[in-house]
Protein backbone atom coordinates (compact mmCIF):
# COMPACT_ATOMS: atom_id res chain seq x y z
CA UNK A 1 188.09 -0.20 24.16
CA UNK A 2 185.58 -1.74 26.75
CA UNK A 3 184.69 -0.18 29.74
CA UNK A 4 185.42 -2.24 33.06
CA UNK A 5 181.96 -2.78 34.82
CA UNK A 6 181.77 -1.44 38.17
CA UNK A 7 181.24 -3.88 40.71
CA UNK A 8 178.08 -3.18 42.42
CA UNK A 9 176.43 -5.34 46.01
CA UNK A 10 172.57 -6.51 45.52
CA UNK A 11 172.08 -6.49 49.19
CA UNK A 12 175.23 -5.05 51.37
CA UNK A 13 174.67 -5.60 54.97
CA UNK A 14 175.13 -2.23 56.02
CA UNK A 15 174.93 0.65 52.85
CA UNK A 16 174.60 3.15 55.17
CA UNK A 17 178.15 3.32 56.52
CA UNK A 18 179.70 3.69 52.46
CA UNK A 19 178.95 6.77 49.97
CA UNK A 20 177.90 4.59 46.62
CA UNK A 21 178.59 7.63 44.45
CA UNK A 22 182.30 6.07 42.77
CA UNK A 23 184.04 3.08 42.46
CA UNK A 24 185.86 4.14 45.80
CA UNK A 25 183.31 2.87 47.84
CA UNK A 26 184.51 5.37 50.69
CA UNK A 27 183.63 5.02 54.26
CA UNK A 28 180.84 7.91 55.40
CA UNK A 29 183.14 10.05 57.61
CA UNK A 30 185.87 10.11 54.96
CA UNK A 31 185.08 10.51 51.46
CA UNK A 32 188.09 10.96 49.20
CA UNK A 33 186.13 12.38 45.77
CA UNK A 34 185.82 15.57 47.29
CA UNK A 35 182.32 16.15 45.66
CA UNK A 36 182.04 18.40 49.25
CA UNK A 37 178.30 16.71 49.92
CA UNK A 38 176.40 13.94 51.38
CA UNK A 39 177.27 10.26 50.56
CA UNK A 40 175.46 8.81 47.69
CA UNK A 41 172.95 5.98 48.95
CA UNK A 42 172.98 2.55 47.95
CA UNK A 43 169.31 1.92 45.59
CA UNK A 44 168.51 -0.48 48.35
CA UNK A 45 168.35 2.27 50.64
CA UNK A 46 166.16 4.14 48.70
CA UNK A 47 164.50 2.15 45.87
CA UNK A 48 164.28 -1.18 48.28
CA UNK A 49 164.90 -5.09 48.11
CA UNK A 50 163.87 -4.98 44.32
CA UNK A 51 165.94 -2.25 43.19
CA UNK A 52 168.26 -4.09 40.49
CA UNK A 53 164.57 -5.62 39.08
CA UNK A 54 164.73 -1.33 38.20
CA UNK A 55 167.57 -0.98 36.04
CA UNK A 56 167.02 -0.84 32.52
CA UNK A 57 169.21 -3.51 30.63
CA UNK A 58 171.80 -0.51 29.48
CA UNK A 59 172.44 -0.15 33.38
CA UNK A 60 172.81 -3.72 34.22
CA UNK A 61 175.40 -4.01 31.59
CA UNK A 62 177.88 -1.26 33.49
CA UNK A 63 177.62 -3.34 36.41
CA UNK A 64 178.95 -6.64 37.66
CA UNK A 65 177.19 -7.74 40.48
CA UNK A 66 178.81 -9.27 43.58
């Protein structure tokens, strides 16, 4: 069976106000995976502009960009 991609933003206006780490996309002050920690950053936040030129071809195939 295939795995749905997970649908991922090339440039969200504002990544820093959503923890990245699931497909919940969970607002910052209430993160429902319970992984007890800091939010998960967006790669634009830390790679930059270019970051989905970064992915190797396996990772661009588990996402669908929107």
């Amino acid at each position: 069976m295939k795995k749905k991609k997970m649908r991922f933003p090339l440039k969200p206006k504002h990544p820093e106000r959503v923890c990245w780490g699931c497909e919940k996309y969970c607002p910052t002050g209430r993160m429902l995976c319970g992984n007890g920690s800091d939010r998960s950053q967006h790669p634009i936040e830390i790679i930059g502009e270019d970051w989905y030129e970064t992915l190797t071809e396996e990772d661009r195939e588990k996402i669908e960009i929107v």
